[in-house]
N, C-alpha and C. Protein backbone atom coordinates (compact mmCIF):
# COMPACT_ATOMS: atom_id res chain seq x y z
N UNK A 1 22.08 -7.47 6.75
CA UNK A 1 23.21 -8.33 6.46
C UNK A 1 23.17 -8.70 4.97
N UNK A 2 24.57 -8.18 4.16
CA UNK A 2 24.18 -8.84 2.58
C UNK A 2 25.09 -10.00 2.87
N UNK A 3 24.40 -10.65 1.63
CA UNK A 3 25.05 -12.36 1.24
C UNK A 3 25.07 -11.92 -0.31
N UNK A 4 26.10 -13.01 -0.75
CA UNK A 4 25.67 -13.35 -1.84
C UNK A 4 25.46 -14.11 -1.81
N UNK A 5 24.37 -14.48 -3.41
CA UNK A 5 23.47 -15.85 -3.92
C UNK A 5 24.35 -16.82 -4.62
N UNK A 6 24.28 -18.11 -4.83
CA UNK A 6 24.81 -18.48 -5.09
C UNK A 6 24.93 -18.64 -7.00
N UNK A 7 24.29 -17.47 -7.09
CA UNK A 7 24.54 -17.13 -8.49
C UNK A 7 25.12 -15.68 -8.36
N UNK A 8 25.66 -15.61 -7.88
CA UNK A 8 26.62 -14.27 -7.51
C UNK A 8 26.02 -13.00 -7.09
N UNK A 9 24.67 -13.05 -6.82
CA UNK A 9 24.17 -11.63 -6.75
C UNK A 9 24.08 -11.22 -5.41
N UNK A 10 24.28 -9.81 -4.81
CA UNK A 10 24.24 -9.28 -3.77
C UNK A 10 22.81 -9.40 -3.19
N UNK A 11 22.50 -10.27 -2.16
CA UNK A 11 21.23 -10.02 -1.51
C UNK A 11 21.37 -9.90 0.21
N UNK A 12 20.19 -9.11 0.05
CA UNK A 12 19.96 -8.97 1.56
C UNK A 12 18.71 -10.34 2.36
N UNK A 13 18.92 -10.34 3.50
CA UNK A 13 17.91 -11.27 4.01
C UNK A 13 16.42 -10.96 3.51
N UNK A 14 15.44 -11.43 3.17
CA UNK A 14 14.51 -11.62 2.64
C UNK A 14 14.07 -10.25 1.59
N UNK A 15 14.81 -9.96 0.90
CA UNK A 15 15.03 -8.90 -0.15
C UNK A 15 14.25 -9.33 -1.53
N UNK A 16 13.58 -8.59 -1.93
CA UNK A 16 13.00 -8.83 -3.54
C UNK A 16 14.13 -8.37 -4.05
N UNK A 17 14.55 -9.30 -5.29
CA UNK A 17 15.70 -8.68 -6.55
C UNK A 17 15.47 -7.41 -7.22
N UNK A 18 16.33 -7.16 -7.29
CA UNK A 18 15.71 -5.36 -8.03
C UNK A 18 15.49 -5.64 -9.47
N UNK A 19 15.49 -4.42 -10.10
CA UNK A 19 15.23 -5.23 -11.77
C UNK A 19 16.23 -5.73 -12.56
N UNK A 20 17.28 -5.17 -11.97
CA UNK A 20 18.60 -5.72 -12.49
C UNK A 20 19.44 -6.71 -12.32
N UNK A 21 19.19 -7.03 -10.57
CA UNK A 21 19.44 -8.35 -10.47
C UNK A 21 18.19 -9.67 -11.27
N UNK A 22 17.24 -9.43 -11.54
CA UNK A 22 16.19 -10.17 -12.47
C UNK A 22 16.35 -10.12 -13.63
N UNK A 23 16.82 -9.17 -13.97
CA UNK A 23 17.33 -9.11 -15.56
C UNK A 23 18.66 -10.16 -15.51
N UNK A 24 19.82 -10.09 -15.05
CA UNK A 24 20.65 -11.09 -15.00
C UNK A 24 20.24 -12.02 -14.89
N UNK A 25 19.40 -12.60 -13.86
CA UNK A 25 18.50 -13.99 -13.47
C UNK A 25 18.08 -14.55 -14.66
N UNK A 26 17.47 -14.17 -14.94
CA UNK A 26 16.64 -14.21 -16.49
C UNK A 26 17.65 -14.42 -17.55
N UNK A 27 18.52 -13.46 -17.87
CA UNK A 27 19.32 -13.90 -18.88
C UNK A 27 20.10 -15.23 -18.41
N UNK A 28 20.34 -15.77 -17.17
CA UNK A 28 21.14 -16.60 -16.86
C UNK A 28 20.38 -17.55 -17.24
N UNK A 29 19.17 -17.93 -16.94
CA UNK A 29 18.37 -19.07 -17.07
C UNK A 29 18.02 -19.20 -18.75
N UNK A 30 17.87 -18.35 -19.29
CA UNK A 30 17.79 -18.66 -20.95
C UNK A 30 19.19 -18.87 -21.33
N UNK A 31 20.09 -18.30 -20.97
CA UNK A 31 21.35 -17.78 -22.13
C UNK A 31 22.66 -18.93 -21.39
N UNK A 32 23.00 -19.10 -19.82
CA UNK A 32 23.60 -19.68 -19.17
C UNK A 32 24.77 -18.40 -18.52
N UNK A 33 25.45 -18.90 -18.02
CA UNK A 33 26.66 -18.01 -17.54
C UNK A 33 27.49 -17.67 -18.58
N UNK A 34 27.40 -16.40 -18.95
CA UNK A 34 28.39 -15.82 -19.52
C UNK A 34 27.98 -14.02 -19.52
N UNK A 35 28.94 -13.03 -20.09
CA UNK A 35 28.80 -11.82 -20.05
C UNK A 35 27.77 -11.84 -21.16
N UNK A 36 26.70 -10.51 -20.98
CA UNK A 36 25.74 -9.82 -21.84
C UNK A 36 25.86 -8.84 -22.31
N UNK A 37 25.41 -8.63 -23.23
CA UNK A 37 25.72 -7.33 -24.25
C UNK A 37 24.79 -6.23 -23.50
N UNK A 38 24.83 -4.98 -23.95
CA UNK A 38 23.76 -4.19 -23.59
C UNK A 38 22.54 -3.82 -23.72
N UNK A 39 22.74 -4.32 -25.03
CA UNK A 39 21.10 -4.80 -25.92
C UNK A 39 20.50 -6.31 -25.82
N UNK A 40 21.37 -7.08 -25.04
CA UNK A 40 20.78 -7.73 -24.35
C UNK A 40 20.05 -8.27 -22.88
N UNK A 41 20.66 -6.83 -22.17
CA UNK A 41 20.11 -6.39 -20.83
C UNK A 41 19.02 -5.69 -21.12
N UNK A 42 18.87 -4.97 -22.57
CA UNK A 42 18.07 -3.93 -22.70
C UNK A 42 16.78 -4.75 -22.88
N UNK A 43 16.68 -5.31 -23.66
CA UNK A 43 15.63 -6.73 -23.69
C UNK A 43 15.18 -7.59 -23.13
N UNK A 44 15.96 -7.84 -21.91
CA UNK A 44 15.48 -8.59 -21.03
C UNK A 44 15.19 -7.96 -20.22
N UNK A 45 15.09 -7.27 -20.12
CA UNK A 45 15.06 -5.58 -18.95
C UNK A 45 13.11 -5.26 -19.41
N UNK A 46 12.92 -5.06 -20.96
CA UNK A 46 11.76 -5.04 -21.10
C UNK A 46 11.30 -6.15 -21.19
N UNK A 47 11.36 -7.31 -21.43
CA UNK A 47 10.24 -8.82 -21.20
C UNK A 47 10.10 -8.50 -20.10
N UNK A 48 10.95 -8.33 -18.95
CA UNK A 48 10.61 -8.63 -17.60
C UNK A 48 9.49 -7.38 -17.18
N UNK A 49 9.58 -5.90 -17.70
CA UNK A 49 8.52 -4.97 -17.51
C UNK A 49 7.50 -5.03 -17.76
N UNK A 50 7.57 -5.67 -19.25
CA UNK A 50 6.00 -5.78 -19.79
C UNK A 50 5.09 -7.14 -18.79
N UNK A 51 6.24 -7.80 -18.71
CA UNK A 51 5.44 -9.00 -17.94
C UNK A 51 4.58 -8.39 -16.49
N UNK A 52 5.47 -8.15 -15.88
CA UNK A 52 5.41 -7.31 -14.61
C UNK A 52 4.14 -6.15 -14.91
N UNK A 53 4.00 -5.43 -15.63
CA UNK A 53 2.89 -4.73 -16.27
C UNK A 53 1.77 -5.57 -16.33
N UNK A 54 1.97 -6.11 -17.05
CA UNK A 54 0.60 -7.51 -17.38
C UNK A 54 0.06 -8.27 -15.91
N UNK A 55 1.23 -8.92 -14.82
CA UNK A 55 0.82 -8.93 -13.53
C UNK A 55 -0.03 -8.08 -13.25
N UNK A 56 0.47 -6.57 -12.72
CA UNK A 56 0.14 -5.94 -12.13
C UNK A 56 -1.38 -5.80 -12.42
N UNK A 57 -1.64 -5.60 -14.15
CA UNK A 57 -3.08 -5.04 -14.56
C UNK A 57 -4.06 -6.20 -14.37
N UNK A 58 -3.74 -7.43 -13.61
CA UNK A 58 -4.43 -8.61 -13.71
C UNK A 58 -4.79 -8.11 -12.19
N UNK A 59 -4.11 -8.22 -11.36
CA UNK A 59 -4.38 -7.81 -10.19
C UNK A 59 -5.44 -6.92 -9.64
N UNK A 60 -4.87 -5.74 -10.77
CA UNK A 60 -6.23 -4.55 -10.47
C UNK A 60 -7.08 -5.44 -10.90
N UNK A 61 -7.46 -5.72 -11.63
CA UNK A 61 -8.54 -6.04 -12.36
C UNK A 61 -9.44 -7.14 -11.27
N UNK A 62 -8.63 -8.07 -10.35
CA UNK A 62 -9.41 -9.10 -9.61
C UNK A 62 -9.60 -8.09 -8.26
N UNK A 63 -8.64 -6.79 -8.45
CA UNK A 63 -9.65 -6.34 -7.06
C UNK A 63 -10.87 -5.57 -7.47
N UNK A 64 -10.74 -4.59 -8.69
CA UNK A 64 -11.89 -4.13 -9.48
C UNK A 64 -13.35 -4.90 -8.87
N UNK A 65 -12.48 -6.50 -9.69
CA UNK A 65 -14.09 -7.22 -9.99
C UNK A 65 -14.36 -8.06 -7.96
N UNK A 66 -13.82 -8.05 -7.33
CA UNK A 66 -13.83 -8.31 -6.30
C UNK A 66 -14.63 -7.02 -5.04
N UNK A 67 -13.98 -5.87 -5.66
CA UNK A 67 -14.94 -5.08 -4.76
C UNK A 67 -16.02 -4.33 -5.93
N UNK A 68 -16.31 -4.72 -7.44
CA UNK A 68 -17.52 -4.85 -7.71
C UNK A 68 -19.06 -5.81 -7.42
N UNK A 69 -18.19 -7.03 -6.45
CA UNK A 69 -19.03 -7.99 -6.68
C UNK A 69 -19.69 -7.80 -5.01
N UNK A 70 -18.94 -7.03 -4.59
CA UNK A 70 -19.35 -7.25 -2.79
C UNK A 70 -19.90 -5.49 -2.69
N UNK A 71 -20.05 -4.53 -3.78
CA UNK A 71 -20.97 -3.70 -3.75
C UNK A 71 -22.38 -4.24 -4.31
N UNK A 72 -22.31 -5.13 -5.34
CA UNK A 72 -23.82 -5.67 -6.05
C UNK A 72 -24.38 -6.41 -4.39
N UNK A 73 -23.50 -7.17 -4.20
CA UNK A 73 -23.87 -8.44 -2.84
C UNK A 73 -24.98 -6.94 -2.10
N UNK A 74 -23.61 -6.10 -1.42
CA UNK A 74 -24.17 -5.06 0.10
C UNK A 74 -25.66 -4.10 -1.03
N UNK A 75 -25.61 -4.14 -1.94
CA UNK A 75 -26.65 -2.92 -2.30
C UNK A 75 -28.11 -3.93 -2.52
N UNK A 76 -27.62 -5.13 -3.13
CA UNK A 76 -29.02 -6.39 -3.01
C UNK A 76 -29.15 -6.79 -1.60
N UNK A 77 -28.48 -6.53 -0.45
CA UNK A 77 -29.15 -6.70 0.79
C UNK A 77 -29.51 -5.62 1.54
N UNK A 78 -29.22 -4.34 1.05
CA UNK A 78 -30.06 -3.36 1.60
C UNK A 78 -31.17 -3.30 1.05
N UNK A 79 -31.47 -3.63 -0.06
CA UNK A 79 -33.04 -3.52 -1.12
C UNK A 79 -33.37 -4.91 -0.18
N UNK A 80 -33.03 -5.70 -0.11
CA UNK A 80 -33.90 -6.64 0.69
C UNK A 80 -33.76 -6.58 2.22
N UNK A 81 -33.63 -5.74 3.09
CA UNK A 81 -33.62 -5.35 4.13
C UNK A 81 -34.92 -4.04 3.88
N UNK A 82 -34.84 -3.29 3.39
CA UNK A 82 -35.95 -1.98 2.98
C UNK A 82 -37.14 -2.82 2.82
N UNK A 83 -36.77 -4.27 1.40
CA UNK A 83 -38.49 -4.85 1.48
C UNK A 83 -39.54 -5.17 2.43
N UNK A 84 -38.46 -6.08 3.41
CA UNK A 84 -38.83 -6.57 4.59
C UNK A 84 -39.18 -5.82 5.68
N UNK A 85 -38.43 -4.50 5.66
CA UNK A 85 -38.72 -3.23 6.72
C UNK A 85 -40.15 -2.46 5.71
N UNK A 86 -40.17 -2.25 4.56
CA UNK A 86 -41.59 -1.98 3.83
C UNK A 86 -42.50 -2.95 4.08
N UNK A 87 -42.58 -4.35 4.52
CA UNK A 87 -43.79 -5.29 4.46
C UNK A 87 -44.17 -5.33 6.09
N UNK A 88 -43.04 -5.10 6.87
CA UNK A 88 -43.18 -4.94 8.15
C UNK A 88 -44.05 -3.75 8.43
N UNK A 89 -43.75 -2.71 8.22
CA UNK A 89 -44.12 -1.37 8.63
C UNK A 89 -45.68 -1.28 7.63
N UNK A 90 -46.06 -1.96 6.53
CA UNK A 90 -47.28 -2.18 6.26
C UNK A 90 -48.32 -3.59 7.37
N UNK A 91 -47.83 -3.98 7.59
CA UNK A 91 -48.20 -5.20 8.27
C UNK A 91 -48.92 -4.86 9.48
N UNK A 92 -47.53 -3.55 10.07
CA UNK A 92 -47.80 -2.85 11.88
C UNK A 92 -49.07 -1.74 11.88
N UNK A 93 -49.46 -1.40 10.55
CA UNK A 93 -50.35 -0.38 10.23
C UNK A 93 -51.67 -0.89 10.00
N UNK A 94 -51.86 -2.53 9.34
CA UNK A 94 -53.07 -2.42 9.27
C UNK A 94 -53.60 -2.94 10.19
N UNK A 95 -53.21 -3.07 11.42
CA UNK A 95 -52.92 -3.65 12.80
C UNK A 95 -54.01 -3.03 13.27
């Protein structure tokens, strides 16, 4: 079902804006209601990419360091699982 917003844009029920409806958004909220030039879509078209870029590489980056930190965690509890299975298995021997 589309609606429009009450800033005129075509949306669907729980729809992300495309880039173009965000580019208007954007110019609306800096500039106010009125028509835009093309070089001024063109510009707001890239703030909104580069931003969106910059998100994105933040993201990788906390899953990077998120599943770097839970390989250090699992590889320091297998070395301390081996110690304990090495002090055990010396322990059962001089038995």
């Amino acid at each position: 079902m589309e609606a429009v917003s009450e800033r005129g844009l075509a949306m669907t029920e729980n729809s992300i804006p495309t880039l173009d409806q965000r580019v208007t958004l954007y110019l609306r909220a800096v500039h106010g209601e009125r028509e835009y030039t093309a070089k001024e879509r063109s510009a707001a078209r890239i703030v909104l990419l580069d931003t969106m870029a910059k998100e994105g590489k933040m993201s990788i980056g906390r899953k990077v360091l998120r599943w770097t930190w839970i390989t250090i965690v699992s590889v320091l509890a297998v070395i301390g699982l081996f110690a304990v299975y090495n002090d055990l298995l010396h322990w059962v021997l001089r038995q």
